[in-house]
N, C-alpha and C. Protein backbone atom coordinates (compact mmCIF):
# COMPACT_ATOMS: atom_id res chain seq x y z
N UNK A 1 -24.63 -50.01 -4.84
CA UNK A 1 -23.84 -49.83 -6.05
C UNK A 1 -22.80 -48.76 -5.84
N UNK A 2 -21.88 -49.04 -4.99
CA UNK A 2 -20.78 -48.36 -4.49
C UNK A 2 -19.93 -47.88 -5.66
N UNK A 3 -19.80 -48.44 -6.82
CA UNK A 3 -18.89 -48.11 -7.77
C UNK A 3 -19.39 -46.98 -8.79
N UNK A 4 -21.06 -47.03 -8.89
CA UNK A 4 -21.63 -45.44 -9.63
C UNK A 4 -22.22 -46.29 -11.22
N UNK A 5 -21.53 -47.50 -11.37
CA UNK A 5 -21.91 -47.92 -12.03
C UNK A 5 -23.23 -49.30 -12.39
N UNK A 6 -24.16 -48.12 -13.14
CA UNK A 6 -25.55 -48.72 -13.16
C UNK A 6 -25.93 -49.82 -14.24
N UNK A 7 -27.70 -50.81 -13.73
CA UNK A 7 -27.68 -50.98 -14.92
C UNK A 7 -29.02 -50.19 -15.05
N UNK A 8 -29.16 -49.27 -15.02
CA UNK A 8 -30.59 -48.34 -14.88
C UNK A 8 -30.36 -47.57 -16.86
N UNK A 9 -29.55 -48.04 -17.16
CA UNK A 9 -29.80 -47.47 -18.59
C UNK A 9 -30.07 -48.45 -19.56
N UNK A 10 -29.41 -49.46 -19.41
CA UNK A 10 -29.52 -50.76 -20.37
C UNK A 10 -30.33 -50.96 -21.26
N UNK A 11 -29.78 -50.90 -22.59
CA UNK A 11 -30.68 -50.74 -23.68
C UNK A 11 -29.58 -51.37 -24.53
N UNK A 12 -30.14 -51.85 -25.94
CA UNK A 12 -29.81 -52.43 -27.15
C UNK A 12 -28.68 -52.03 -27.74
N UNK A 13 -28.50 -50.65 -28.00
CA UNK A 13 -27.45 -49.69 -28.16
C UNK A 13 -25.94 -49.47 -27.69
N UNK A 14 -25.21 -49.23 -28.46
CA UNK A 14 -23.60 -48.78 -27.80
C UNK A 14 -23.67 -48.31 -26.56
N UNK A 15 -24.58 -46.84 -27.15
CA UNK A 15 -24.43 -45.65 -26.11
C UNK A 15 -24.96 -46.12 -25.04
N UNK A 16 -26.27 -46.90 -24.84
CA UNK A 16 -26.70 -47.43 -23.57
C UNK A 16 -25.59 -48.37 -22.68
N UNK A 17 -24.68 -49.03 -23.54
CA UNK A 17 -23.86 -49.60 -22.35
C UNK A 17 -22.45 -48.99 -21.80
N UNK A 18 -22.39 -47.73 -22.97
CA UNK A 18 -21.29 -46.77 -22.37
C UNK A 18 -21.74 -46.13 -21.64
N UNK A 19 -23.25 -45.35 -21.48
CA UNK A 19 -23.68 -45.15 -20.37
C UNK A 19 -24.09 -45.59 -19.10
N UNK A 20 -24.46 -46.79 -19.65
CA UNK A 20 -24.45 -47.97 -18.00
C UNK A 20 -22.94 -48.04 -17.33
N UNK A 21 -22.11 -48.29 -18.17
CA UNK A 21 -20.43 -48.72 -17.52
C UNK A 21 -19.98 -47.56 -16.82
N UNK A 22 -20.52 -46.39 -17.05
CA UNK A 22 -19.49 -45.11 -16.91
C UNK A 22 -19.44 -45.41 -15.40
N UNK A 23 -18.17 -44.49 -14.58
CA UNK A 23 -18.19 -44.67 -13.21
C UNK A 23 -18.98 -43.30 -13.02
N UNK A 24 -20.29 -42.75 -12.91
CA UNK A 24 -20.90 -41.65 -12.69
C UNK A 24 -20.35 -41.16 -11.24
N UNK A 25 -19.89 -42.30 -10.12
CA UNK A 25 -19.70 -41.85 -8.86
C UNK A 25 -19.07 -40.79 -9.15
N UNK A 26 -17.47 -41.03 -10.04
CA UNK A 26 -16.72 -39.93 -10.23
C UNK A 26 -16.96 -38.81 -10.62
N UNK A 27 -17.86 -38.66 -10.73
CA UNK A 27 -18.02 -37.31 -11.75
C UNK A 27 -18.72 -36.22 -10.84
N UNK A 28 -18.68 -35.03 -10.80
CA UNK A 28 -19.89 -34.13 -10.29
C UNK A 28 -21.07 -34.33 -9.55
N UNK A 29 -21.58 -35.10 -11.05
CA UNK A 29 -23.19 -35.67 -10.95
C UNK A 29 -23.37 -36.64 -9.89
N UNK A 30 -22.11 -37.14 -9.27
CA UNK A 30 -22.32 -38.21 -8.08
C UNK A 30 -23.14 -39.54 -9.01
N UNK A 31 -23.31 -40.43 -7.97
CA UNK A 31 -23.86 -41.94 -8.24
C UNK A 31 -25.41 -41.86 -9.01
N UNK A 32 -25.72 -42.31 -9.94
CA UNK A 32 -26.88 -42.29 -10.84
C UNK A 32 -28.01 -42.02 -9.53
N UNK A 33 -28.24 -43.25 -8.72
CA UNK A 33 -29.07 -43.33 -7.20
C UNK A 33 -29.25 -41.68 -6.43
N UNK A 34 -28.44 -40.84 -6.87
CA UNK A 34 -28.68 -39.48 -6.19
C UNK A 34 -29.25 -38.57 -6.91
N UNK A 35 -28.99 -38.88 -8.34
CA UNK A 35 -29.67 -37.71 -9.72
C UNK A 35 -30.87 -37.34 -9.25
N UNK A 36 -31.50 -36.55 -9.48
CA UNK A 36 -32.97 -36.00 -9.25
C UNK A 36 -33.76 -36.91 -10.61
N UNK A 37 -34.58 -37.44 -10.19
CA UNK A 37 -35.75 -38.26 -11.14
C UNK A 37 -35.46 -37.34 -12.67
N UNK A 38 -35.43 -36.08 -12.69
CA UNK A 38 -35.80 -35.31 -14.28
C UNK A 38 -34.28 -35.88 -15.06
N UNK A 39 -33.54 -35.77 -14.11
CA UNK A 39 -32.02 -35.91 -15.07
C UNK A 39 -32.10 -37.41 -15.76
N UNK A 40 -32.62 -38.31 -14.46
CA UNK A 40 -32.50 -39.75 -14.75
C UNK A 40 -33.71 -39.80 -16.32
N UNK A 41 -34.55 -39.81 -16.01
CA UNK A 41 -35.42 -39.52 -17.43
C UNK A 41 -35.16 -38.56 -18.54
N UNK A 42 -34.44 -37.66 -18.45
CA UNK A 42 -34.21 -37.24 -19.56
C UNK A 42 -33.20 -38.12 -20.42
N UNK A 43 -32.31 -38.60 -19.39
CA UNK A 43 -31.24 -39.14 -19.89
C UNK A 43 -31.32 -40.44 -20.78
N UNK A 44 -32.57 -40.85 -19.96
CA UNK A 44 -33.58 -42.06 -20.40
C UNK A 44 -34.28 -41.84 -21.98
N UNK A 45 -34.93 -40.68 -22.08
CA UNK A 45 -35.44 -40.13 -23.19
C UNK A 45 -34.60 -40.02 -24.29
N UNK A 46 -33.25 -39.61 -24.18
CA UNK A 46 -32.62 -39.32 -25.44
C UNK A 46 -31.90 -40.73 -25.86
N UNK A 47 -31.58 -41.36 -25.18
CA UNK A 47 -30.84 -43.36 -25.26
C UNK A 47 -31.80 -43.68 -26.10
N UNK A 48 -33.53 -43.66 -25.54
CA UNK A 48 -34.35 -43.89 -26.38
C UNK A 48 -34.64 -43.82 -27.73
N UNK A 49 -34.24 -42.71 -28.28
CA UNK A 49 -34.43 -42.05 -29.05
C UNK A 49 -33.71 -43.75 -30.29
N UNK A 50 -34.29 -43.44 -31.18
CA UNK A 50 -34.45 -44.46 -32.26
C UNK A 50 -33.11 -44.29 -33.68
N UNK A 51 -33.01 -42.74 -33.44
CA UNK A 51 -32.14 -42.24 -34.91
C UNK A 51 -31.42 -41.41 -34.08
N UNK A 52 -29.54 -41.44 -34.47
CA UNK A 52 -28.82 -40.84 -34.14
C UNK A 52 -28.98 -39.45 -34.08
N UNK A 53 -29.00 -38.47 -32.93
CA UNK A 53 -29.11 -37.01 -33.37
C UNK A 53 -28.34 -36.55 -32.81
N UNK A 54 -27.47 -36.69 -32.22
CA UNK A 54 -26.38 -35.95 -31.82
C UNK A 54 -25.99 -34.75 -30.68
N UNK A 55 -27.69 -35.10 -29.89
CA UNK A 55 -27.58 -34.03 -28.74
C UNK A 55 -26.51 -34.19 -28.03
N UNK A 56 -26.58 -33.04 -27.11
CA UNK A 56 -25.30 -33.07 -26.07
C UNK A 56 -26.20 -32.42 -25.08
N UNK A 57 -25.82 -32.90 -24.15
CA UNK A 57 -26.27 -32.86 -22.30
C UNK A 57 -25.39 -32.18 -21.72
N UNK A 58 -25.99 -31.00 -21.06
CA UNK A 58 -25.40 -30.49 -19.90
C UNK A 58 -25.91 -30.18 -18.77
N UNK A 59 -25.30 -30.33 -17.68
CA UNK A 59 -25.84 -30.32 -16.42
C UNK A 59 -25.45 -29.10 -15.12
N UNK A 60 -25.63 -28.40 -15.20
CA UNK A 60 -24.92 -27.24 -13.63
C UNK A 60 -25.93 -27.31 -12.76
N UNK A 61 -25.09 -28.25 -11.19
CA UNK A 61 -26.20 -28.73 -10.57
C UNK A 61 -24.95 -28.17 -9.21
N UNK A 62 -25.99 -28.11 -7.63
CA UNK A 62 -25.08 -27.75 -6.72
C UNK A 62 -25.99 -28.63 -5.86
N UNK A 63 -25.50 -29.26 -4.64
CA UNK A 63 -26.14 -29.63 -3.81
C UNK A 63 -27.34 -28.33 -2.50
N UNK A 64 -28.70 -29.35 -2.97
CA UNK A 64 -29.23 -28.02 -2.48
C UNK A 64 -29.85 -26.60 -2.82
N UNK A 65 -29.36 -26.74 -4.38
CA UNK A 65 -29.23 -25.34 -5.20
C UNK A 65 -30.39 -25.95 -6.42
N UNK A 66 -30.79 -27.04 -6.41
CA UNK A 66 -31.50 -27.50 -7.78
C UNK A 66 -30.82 -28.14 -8.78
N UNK A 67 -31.00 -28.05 -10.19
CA UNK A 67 -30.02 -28.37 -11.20
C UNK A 67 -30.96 -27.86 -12.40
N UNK A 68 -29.85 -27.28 -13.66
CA UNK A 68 -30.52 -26.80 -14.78
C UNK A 68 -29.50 -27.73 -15.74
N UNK A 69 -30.62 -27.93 -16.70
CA UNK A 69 -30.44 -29.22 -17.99
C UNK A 69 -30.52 -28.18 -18.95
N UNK A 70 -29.11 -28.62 -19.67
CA UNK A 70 -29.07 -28.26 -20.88
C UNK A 70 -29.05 -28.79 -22.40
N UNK A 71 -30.32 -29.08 -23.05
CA UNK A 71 -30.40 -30.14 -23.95
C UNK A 71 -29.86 -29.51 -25.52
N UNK A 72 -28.53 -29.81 -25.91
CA UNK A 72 -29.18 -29.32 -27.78
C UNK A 72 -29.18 -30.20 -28.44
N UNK A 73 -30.10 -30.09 -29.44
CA UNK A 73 -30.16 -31.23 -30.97
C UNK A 73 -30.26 -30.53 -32.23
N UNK A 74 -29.43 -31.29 -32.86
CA UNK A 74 -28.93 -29.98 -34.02
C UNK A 74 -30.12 -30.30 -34.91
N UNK A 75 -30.56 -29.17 -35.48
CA UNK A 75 -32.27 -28.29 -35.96
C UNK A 75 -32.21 -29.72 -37.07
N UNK A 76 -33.30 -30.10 -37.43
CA UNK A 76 -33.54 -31.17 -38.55
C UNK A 76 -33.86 -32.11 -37.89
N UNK A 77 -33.69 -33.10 -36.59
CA UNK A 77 -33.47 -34.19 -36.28
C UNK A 77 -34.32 -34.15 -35.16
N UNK A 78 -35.29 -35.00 -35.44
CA UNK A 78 -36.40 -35.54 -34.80
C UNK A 78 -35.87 -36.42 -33.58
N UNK A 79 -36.68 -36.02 -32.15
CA UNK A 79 -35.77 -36.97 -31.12
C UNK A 79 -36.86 -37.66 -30.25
């Protein structure tokens, strides 16, 4: 999957197929296939999620160096 674009998110949802289409190669994060398992599941976890909540994802990752996830969901909203 040379292009970065997966179908490892695919779900029912908008957001699941704007997240499947994205070209991830481009980005930082490199090709979905390289993410460390926690990113891929978290990322998995919140698509899941049933009721809009409006988290936002962040990622500062270095090759080699680990990666730290940054999850918020604004206070009220069950995820």
């Amino acid at each position: 999957m040379g292009s970065g674009k997966v179908a490892a998110f695919k779900g029912p949802s908008e957001m699941h197929a704007r997240v499947s289409a994205h070209d991830w190669a481009s980005t930082p994060l490199g090709p979905v296939e390289s993410w460390q398992p926690s990113l891929a599941v978290l990322v998995k976890t919140l698509l899941a999620s049933a009721l809009p909540h409006g988290a936002h994802l962040q990622v500062d990752s270095a090759p080699g160096q680990g990666a730290t996830f940054i999850v918020e969901v604004p206070r009220g909203v069950d995820v």
